[in-house]
C-alpha atoms as a PDB file:
ATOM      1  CA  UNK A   1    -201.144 123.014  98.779  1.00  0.00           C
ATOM      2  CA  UNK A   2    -197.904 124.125 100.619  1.00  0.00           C
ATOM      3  CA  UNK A   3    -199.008 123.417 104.083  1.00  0.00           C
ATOM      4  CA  UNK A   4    -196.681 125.507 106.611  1.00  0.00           C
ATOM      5  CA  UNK A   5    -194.718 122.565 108.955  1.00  0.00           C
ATOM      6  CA  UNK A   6    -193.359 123.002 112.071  1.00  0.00           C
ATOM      7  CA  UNK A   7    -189.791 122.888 112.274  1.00  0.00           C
ATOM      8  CA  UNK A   8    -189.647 120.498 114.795  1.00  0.00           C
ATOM      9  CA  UNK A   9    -191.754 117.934 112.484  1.00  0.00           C
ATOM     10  CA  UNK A  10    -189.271 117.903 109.772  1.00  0.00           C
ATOM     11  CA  UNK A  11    -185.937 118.386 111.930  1.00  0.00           C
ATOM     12  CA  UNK A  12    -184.963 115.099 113.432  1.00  0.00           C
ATOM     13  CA  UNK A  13    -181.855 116.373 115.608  1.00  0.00           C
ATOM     14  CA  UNK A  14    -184.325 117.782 117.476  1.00  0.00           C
ATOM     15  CA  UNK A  15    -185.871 114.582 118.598  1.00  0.00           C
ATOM     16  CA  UNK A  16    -184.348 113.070 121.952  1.00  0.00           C
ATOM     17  CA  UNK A  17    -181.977 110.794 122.312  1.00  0.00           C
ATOM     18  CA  UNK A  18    -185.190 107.852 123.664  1.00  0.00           C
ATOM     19  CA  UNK A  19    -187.632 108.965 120.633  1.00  0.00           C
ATOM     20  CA  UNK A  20    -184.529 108.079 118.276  1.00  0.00           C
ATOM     21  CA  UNK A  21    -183.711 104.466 119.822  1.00  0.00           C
ATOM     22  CA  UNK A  22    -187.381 103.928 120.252  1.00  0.00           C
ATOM     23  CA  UNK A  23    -187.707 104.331 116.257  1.00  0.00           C
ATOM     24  CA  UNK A  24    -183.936 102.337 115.597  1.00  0.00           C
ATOM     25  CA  UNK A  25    -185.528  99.749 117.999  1.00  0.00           C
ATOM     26  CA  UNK A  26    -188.629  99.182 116.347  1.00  0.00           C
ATOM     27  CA  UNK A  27    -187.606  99.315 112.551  1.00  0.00           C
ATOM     28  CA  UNK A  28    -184.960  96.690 114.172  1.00  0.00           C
ATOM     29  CA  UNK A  29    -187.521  94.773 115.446  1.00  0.00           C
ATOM     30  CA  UNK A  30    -189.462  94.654 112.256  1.00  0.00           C
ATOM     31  CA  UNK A  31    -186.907  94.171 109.561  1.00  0.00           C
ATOM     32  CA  UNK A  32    -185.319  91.691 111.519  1.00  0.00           C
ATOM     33  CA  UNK A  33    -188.209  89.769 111.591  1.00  0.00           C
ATOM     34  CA  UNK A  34    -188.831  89.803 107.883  1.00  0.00           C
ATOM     35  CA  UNK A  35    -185.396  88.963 106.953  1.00  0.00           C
ATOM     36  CA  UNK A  36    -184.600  86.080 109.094  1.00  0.00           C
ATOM     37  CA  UNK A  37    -186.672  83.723 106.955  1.00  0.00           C
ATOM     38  CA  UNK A  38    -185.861  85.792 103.624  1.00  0.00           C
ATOM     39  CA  UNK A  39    -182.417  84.587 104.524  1.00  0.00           C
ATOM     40  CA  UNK A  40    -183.195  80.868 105.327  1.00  0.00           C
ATOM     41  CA  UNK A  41    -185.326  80.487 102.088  1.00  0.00           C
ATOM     42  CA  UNK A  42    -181.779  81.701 100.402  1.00  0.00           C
ATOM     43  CA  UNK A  43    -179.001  80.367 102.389  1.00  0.00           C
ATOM     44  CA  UNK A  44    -181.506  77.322 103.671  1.00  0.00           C
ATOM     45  CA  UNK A  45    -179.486  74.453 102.501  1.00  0.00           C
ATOM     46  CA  UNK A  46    -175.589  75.209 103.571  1.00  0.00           C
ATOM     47  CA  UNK A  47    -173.380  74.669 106.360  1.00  0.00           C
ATOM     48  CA  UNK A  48    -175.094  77.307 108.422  1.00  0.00           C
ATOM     49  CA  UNK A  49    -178.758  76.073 107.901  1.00  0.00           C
ATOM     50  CA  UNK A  50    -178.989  75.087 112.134  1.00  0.00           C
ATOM     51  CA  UNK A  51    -177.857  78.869 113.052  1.00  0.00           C
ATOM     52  CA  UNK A  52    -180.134  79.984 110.639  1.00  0.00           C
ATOM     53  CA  UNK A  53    -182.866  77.872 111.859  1.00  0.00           C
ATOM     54  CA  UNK A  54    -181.724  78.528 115.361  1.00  0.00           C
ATOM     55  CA  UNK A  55    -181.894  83.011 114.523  1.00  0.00           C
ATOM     56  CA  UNK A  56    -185.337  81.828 113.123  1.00  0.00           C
ATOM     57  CA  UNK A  57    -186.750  79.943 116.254  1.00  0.00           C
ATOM     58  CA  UNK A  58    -185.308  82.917 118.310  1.00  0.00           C
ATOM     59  CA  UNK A  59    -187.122  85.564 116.014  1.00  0.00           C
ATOM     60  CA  UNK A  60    -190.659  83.715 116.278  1.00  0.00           C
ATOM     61  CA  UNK A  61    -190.169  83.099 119.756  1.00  0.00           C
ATOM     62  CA  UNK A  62    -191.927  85.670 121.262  1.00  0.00           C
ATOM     63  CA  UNK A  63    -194.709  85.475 119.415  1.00  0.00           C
ATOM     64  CA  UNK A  64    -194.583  82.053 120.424  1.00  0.00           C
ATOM     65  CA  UNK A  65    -194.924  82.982 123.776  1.00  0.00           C
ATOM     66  CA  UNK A  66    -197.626  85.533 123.401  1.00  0.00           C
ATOM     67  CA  UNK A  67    -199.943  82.589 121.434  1.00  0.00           C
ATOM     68  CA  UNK A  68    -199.312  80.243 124.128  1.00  0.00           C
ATOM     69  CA  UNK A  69    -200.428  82.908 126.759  1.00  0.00           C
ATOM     70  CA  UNK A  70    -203.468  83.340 125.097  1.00  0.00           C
ATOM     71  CA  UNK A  71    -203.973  79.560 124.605  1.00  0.00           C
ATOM     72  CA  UNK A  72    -203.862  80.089 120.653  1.00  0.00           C
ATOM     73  CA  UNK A  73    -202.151  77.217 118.613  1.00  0.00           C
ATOM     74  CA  UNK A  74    -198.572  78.133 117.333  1.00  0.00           C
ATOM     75  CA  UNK A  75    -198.169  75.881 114.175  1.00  0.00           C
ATOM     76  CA  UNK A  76    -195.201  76.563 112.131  1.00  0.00           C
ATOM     77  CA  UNK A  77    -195.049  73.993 108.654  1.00  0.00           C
ATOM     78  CA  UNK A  78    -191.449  73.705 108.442  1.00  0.00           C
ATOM     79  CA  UNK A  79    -192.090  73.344 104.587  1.00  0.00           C
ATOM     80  CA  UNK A  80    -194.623  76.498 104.375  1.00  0.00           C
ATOM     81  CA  UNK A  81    -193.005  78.503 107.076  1.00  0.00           C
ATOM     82  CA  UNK A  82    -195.440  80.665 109.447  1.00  0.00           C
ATOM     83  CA  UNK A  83    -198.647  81.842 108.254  1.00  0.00           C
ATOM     84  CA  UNK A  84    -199.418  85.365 107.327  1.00  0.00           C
ATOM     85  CA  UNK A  85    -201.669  85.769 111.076  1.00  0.00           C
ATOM     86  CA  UNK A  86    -198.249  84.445 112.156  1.00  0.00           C
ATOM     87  CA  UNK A  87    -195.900  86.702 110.840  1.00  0.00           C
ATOM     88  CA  UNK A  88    -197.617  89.566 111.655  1.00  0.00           C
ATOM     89  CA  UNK A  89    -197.711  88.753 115.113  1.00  0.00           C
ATOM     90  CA  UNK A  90    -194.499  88.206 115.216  1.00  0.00           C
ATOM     91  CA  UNK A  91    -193.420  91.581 113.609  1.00  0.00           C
ATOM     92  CA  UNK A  92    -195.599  93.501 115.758  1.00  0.00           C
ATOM     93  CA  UNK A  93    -194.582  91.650 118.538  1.00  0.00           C
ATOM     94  CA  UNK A  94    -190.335  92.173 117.861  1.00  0.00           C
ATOM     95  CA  UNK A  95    -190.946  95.699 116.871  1.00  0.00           C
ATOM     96  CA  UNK A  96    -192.752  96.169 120.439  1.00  0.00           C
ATOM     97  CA  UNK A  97    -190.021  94.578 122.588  1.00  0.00           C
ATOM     98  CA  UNK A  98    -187.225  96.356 120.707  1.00  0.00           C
ATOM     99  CA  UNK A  99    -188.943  99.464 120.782  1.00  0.00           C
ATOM    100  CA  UNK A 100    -188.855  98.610 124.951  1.00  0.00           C
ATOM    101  CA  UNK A 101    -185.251  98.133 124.722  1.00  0.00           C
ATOM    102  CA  UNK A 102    -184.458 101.152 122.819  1.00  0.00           C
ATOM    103  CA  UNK A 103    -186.614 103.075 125.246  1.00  0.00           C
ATOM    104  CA  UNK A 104    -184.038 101.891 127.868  1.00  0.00           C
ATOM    105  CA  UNK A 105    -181.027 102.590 126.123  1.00  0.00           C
ATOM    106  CA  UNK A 106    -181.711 105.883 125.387  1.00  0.00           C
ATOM    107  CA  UNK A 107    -183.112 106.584 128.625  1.00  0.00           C
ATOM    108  CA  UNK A 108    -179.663 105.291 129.927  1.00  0.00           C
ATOM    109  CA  UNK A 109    -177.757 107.167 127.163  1.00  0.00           C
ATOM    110  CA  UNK A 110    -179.917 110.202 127.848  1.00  0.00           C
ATOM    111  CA  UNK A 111    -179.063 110.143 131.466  1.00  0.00           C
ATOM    112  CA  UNK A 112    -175.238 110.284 130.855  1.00  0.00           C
ATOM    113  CA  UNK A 113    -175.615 112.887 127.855  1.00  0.00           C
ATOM    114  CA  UNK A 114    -174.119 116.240 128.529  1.00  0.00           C
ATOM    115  CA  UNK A 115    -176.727 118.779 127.991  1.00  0.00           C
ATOM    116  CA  UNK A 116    -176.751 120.945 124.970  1.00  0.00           C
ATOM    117  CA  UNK A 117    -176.558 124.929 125.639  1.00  0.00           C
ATOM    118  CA  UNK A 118    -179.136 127.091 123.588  1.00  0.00           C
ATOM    119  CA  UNK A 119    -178.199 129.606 121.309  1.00  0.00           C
END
């Protein structure tokens, strides 16, 4: 029942400085794609509708991309929004890129990081 862990499983200041930005980058990635359009269904009709359309075009743009390189129809009913095939892409597809990005920023970060002495 009490299965014995290793400490380094449980003790996240041991990860590196990439395997933490990797994981900020993709849970960016992901939430940000979910709450774009959580917002526009809110906040939709206001003064800031066109930025929030515009943060919502920029969001699904990727995924965009990725169905036009594959020669799959992108079809977004403004009314509907993005089908469930749709949003998934897209989520996978943010998390992926941001998870990219973080990998270079804490590669850079990691690179200019004094190194830690061991007790």
């Amino acid at each position: 029942m009490n299965e014995i862990k290793r400490p380094e499983d449980l003790n996240r200041r041991g990860w590196s400085v990439v395997r933490k930005a990797q994981v900020i980058g993709a849970a960016a990635g992901a939430s940000m794609t979910i709450a774009v359009p959580l917002i526009l269904k809110a906040y939709g009709n206001g003064p800031d509708t066109f930025l929030l359309v515009l943060c919502w075009a920029v969001v699904l743009g990727p995924a965009g991309g990725i169905c036009k390189l594959f020669g799959w129809e992108w079809q977004i009913l403004i009314s509907k929004g993005p089908s469930w095939v749709q949003t998934v892409l897209a989520i996978l597809t943010n998390a992926f890129l941001l998870f990219l990005v973080g990998t270079l920023i804490g590669w850079i970060v990691g690179k200019f990081k004094k190194p830690q002495r061991e007790n």
